[in-house]
C-alpha atoms as a PDB file:
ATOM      1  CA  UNK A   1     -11.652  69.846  -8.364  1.00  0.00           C
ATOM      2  CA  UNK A   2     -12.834  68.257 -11.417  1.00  0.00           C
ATOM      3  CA  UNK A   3      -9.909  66.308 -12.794  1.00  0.00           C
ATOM      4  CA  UNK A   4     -12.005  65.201 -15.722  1.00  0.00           C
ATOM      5  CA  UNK A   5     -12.738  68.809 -16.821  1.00  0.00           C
ATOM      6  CA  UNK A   6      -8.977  69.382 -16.358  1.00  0.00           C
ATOM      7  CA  UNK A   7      -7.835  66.582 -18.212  1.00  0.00           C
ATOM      8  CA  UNK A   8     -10.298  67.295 -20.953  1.00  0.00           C
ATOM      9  CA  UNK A   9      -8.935  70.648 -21.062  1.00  0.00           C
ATOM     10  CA  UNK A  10      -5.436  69.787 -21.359  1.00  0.00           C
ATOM     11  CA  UNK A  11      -6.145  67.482 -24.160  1.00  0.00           C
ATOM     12  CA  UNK A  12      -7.875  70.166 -26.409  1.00  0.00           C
ATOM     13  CA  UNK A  13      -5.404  72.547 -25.952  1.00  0.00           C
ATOM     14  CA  UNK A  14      -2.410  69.924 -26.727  1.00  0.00           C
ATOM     15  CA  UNK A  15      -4.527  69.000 -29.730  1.00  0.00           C
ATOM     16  CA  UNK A  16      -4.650  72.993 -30.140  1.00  0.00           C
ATOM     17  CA  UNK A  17      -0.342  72.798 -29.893  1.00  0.00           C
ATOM     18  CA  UNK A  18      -0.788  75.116 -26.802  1.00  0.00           C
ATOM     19  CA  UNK A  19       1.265  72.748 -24.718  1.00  0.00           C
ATOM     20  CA  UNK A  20       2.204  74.819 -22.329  1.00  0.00           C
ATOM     21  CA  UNK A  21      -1.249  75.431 -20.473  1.00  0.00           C
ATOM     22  CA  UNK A  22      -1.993  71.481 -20.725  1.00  0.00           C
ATOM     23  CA  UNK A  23       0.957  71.354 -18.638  1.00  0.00           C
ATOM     24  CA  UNK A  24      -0.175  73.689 -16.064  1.00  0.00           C
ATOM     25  CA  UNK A  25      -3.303  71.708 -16.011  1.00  0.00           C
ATOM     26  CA  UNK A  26      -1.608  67.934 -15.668  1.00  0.00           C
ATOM     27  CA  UNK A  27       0.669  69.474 -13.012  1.00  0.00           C
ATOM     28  CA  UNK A  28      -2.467  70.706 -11.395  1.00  0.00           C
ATOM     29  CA  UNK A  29      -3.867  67.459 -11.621  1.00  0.00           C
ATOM     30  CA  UNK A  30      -1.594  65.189 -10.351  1.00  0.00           C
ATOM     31  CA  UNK A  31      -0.443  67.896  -7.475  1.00  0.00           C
ATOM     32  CA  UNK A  32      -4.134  67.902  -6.072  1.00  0.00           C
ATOM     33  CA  UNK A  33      -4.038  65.883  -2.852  1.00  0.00           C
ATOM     34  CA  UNK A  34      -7.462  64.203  -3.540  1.00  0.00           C
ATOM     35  CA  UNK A  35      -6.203  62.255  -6.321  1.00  0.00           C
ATOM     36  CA  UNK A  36      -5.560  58.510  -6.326  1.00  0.00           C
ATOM     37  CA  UNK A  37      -2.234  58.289  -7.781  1.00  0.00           C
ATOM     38  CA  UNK A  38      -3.323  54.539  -9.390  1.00  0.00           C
ATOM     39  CA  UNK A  39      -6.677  55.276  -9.957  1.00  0.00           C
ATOM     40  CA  UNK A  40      -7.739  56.212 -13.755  1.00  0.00           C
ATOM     41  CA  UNK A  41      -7.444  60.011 -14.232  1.00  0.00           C
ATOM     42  CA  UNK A  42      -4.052  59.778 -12.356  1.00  0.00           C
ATOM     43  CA  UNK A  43      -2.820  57.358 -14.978  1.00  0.00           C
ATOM     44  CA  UNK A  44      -4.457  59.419 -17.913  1.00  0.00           C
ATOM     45  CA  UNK A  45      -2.654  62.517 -16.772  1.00  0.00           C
ATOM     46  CA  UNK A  46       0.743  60.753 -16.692  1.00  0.00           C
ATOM     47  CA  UNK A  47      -0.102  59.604 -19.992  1.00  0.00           C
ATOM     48  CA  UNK A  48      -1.054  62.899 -21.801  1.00  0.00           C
ATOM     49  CA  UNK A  49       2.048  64.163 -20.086  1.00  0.00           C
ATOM     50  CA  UNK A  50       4.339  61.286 -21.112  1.00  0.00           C
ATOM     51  CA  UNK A  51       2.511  61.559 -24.712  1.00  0.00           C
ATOM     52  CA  UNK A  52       3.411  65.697 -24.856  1.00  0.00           C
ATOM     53  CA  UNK A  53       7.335  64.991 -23.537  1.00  0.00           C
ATOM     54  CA  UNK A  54       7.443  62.810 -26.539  1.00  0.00           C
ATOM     55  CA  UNK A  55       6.437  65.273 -29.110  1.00  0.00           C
ATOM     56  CA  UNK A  56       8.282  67.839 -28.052  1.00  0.00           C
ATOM     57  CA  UNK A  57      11.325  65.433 -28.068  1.00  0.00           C
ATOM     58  CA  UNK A  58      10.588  64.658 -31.514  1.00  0.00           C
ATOM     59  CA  UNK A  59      10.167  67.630 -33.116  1.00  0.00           C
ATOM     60  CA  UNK A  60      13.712  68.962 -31.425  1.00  0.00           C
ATOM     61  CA  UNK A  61      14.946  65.845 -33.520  1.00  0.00           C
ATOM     62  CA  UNK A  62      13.246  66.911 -36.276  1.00  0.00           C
ATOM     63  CA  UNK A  63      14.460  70.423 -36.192  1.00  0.00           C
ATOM     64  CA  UNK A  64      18.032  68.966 -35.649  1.00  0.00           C
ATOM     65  CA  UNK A  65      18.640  66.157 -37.515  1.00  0.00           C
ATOM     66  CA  UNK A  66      16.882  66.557 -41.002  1.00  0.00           C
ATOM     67  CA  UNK A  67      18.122  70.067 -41.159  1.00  0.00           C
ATOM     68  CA  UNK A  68      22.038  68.805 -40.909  1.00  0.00           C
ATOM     69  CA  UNK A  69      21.324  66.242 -43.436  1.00  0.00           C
ATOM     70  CA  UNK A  70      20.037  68.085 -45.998  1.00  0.00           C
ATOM     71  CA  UNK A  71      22.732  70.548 -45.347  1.00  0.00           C
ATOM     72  CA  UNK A  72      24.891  68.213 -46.019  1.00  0.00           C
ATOM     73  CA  UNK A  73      23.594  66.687 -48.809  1.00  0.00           C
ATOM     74  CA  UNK A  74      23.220  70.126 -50.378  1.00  0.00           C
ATOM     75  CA  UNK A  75      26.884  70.889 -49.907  1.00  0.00           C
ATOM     76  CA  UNK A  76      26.256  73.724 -47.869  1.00  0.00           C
ATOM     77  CA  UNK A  77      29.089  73.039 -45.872  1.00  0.00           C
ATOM     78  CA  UNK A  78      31.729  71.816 -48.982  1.00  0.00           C
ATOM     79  CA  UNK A  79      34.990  72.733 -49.038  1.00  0.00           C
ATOM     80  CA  UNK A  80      34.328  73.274 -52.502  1.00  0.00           C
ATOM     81  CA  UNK A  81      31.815  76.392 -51.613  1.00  0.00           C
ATOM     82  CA  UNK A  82      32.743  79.818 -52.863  1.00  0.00           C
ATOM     83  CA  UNK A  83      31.248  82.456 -50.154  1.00  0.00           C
ATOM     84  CA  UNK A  84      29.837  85.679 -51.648  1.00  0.00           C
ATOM     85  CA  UNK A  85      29.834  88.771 -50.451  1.00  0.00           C
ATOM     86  CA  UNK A  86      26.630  89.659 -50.991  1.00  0.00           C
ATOM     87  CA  UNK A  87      23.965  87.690 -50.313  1.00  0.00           C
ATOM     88  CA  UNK A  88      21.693  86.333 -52.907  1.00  0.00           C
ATOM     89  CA  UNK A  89      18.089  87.092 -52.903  1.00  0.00           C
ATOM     90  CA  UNK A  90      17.132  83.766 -54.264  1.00  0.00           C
ATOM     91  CA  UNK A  91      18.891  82.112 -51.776  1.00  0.00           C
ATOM     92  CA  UNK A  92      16.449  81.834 -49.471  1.00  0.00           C
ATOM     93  CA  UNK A  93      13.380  80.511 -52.068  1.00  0.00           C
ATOM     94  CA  UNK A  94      16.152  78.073 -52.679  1.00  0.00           C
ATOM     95  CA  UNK A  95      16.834  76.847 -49.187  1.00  0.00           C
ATOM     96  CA  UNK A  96      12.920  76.478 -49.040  1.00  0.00           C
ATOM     97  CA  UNK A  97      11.975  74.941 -51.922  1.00  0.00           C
ATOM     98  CA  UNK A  98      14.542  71.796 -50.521  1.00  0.00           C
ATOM     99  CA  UNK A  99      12.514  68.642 -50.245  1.00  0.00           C
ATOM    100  CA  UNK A 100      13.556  68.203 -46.835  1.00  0.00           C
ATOM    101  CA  UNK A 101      12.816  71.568 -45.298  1.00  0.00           C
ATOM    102  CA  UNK A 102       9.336  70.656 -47.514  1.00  0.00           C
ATOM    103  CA  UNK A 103       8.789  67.482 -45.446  1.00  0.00           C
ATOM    104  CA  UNK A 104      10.618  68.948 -41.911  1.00  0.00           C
ATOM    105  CA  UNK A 105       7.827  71.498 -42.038  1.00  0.00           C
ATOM    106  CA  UNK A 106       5.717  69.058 -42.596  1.00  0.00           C
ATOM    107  CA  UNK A 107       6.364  67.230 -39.360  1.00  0.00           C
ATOM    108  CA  UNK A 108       6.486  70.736 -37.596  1.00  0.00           C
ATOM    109  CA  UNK A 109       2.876  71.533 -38.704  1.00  0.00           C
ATOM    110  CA  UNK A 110       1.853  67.813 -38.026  1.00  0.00           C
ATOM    111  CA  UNK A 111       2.932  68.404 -34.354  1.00  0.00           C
ATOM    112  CA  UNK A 112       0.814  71.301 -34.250  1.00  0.00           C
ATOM    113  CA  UNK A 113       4.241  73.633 -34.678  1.00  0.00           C
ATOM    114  CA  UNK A 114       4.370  76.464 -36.800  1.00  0.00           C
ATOM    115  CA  UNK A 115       7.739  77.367 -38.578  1.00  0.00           C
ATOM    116  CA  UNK A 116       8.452  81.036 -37.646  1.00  0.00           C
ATOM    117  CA  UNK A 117       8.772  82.025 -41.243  1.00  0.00           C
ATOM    118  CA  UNK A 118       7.132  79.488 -43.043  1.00  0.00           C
ATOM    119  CA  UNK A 119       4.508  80.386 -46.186  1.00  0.00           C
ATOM    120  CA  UNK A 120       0.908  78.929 -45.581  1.00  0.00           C
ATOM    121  CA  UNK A 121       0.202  77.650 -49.150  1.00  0.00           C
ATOM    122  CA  UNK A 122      -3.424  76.764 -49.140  1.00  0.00           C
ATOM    123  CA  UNK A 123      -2.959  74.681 -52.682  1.00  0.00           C
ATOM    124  CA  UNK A 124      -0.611  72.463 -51.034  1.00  0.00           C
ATOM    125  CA  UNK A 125      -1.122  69.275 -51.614  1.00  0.00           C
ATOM    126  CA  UNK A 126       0.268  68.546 -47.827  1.00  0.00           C
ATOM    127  CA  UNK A 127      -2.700  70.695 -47.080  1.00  0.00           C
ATOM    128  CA  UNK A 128      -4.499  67.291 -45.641  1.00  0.00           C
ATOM    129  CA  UNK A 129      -2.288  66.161 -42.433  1.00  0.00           C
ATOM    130  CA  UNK A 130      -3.462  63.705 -40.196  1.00  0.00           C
ATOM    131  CA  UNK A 131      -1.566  63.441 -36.875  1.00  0.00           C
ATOM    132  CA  UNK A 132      -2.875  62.152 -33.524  1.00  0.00           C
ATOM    133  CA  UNK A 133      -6.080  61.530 -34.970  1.00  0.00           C
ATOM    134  CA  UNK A 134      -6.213  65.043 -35.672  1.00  0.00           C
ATOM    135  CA  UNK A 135      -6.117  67.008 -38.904  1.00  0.00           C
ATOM    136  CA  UNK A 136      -6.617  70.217 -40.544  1.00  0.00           C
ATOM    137  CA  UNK A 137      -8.719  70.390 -43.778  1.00  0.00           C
ATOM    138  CA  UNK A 138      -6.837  72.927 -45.337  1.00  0.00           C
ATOM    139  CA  UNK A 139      -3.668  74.421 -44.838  1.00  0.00           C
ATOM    140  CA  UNK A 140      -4.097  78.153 -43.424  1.00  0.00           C
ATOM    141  CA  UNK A 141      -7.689  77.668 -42.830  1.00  0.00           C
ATOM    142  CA  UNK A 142      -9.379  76.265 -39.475  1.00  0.00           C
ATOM    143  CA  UNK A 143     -12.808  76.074 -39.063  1.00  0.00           C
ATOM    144  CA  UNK A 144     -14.627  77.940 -36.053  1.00  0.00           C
ATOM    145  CA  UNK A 145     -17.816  77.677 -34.679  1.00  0.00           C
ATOM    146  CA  UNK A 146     -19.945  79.764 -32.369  1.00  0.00           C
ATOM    147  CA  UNK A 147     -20.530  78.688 -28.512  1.00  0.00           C
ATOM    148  CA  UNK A 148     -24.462  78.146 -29.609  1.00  0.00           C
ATOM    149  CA  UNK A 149     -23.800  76.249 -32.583  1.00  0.00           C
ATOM    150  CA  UNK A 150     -21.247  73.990 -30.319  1.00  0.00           C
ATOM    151  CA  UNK A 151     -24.048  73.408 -27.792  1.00  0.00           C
ATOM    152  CA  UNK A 152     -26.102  71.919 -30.883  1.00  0.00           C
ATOM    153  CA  UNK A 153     -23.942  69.942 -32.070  1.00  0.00           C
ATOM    154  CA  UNK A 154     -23.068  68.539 -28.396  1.00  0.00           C
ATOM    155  CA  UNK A 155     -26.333  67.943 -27.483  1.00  0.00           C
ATOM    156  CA  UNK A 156     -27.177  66.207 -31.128  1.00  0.00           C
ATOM    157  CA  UNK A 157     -23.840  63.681 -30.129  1.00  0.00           C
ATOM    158  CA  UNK A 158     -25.527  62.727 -26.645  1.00  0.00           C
ATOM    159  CA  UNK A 159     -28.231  61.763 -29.385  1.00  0.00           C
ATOM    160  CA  UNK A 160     -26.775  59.779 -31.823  1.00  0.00           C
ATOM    161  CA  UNK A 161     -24.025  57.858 -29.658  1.00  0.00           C
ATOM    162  CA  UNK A 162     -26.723  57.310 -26.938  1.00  0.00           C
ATOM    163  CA  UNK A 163     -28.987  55.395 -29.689  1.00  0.00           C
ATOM    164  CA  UNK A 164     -29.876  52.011 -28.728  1.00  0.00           C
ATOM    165  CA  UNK A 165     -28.012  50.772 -32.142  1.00  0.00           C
ATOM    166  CA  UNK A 166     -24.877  52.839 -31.804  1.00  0.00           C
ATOM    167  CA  UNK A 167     -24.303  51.809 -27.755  1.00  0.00           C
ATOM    168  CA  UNK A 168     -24.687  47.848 -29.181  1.00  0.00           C
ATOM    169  CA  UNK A 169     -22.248  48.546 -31.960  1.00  0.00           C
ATOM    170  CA  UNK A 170     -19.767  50.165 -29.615  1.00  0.00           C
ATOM    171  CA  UNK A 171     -19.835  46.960 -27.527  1.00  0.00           C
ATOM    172  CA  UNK A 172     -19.003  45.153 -30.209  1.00  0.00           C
ATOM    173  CA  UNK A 173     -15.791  47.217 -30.888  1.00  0.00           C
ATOM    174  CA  UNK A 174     -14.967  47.010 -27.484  1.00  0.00           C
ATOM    175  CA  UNK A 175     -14.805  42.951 -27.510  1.00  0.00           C
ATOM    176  CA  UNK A 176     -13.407  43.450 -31.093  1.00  0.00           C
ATOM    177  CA  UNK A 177     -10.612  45.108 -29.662  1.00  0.00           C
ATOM    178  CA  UNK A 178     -10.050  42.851 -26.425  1.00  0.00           C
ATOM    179  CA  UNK A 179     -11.117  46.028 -24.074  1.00  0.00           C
ATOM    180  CA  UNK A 180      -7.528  47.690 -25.422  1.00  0.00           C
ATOM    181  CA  UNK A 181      -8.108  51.255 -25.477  1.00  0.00           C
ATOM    182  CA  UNK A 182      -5.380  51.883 -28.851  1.00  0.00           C
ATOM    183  CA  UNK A 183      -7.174  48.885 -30.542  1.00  0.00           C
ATOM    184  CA  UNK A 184     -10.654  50.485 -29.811  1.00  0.00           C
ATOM    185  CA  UNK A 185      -9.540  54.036 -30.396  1.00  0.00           C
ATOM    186  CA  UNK A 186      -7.937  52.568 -34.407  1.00  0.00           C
ATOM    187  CA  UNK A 187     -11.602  50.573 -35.241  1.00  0.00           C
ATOM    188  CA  UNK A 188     -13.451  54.035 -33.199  1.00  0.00           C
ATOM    189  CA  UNK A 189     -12.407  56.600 -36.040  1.00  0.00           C
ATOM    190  CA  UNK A 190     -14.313  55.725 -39.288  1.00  0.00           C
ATOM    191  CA  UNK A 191     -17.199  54.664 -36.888  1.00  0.00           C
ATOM    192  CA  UNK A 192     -17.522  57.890 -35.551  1.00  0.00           C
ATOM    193  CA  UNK A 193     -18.262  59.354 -39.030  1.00  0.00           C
ATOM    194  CA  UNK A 194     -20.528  56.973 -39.916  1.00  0.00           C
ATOM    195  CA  UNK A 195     -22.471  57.855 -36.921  1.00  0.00           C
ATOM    196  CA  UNK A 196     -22.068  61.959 -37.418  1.00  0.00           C
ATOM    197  CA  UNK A 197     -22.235  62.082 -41.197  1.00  0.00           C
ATOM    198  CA  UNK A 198     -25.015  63.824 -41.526  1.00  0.00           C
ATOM    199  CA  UNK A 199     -24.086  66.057 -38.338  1.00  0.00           C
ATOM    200  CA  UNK A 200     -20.752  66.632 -40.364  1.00  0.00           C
ATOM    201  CA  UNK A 201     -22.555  67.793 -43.539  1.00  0.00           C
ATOM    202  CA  UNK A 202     -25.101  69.844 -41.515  1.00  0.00           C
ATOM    203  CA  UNK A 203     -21.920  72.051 -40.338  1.00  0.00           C
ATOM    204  CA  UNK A 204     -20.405  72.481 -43.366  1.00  0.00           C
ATOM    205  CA  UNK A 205     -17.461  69.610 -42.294  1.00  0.00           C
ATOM    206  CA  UNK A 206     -16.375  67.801 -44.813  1.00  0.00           C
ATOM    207  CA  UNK A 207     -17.566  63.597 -44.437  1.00  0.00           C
ATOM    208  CA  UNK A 208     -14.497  62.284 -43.135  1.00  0.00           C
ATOM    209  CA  UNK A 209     -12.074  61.714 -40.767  1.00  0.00           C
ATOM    210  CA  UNK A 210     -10.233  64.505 -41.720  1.00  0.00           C
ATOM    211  CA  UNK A 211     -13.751  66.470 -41.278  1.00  0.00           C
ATOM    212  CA  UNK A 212     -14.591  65.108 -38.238  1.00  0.00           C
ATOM    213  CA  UNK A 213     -11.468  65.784 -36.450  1.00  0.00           C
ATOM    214  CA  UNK A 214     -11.703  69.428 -37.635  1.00  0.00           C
ATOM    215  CA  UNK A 215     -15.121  69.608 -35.819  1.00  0.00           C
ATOM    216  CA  UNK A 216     -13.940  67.981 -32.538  1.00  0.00           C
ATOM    217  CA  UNK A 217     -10.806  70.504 -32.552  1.00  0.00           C
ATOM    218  CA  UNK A 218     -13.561  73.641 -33.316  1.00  0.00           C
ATOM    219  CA  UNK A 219     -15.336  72.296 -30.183  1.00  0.00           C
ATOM    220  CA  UNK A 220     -12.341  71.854 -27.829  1.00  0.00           C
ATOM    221  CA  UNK A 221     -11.466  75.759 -28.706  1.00  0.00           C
ATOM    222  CA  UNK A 222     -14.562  76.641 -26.658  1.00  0.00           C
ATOM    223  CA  UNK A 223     -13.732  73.843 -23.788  1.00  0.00           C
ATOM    224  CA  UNK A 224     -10.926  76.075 -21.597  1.00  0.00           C
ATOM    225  CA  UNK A 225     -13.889  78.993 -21.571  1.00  0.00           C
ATOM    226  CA  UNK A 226     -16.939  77.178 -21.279  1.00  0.00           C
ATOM    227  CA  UNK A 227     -17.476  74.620 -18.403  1.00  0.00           C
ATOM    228  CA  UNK A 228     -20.823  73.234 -20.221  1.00  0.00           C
ATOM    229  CA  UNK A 229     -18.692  72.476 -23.397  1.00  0.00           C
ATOM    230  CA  UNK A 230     -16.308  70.780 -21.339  1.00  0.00           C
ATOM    231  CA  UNK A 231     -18.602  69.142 -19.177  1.00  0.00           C
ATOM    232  CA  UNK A 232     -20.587  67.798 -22.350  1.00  0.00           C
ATOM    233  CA  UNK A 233     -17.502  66.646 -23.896  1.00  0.00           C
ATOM    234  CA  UNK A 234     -17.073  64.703 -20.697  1.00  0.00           C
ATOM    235  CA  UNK A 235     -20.521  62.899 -20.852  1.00  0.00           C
ATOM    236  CA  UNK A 236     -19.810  62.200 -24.433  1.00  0.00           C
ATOM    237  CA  UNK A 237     -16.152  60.455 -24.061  1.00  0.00           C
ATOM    238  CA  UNK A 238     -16.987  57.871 -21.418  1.00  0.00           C
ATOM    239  CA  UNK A 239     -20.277  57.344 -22.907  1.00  0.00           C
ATOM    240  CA  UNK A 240     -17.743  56.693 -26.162  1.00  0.00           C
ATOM    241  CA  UNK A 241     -15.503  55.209 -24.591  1.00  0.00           C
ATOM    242  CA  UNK A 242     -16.943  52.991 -21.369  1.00  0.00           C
ATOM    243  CA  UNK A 243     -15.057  51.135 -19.483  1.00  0.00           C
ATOM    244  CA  UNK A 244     -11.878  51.350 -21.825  1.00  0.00           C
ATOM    245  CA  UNK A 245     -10.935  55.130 -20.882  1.00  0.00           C
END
């Protein structure tokens, strides 16, 4: 058992807000009786795990407690509230249009939740969330790619990070950050675009973080199928990351 490709895969699809197979796969993980419980990948699953628990803990907040507020604060619940017996069609626009239930949704979609009856509103100007390191470059629309063009872009990674330039600049991080890994992941972002810019524009991603995140998330879609992709992606995050991850 490969507890890399597993891990890997559990990461995409939390990334992907399919929690519940990244689950499955940190339970299969850390129940496999090879595994050194305080070696590294036993310490990264409890960590994704830990890091998933907490989400879904916050977003039950969110539901909860934002939601009473503004109720509140809307005098939903006044004494003062005449009940009709019919109910108003423009209720429900109302409700929504409530800057709260605006930014609530907001969190939900950050999380990688989807409000069961929300309107996708691709001229939103919350269109651009970041969360995670993760971000989607318009609201409604994802980008895709094909396996083939995956493997490309893969292989053209391996490239560019394995440059003799790149690896000397990614020690330097590294000792920037004291060998932390949330130090070296925070200085890692905007040198990851410098280093895939033209990769980015070659793909049709937009130049940025918000771009590049969009491209790692269309090649972690392709991960759970394909053990190459995942295998690549593999190779690429330790050659990334050294001896930090």
């Amino acid at each position: 058992m490969d507890h890399i490709v597993y891990l890997r895969r559990a990461e995409a699809n939390k990334q992907l807000g399919r929690f519940e197979p990244a689950f499955a796969d940190i339970a299969a993980v850390l129940s496999d009786s090879n595994l050194n419980t305080k070696g590294r990948e036993a310490r990264k699953a409890r960590s994704l795990r830990h890091e998933m628990r907490k989400i879904e803990k916050q977003s039950n907040d969110d539901l909860r407690d934002p939601l009473a507020k503004g109720l509140s604060a809307s005098n939903i619940f006044s004494e003062h509230r005449v009940s009709s017996p019919e109910k108003n069609p423009d209720d429900d626009d109302a409700f929504n249009q409530m800057p709260h239930i605006q930014r609530l949704r907001a969190t939900m979609r950050a999380k990688g939740i989807r409000a069961k009856n929300e309107v996708q509103d691709q001229s939103s100007d919350s269109a651009n969330l970041d969360y995670n390191g993760l971000s989607t470059p318009q609201e409604g629309k994802e980008f895709a790619l094909e396996l083939q063009d995956v493997k490309e872009i893969q292989t053209k990674q391996l490239n560019l990070f394995n440059a003799p330039e790149v690896r000397q600049k990614l020690d330097e991080i590294r000792l920037a950050a004291d060998m932390e890994q949330i130090r070296f992941m925070h200085r890692l972002k905007p040198f990851k675009v410098d280093v895939q810019r033209e990769l980015l524009k070659e793909y049709n991603f937009p130049e940025t973080e918000t771009g590049l995140a969009a491209m790692e998330r269309a090649i972690a879609a392709h991960m759970a199928d394909c053990k190459e992709v995942a295998m690549c992606a593999k190779d690429l995050m330790l050659l990334i990351m050294g001896d930090i991850w």
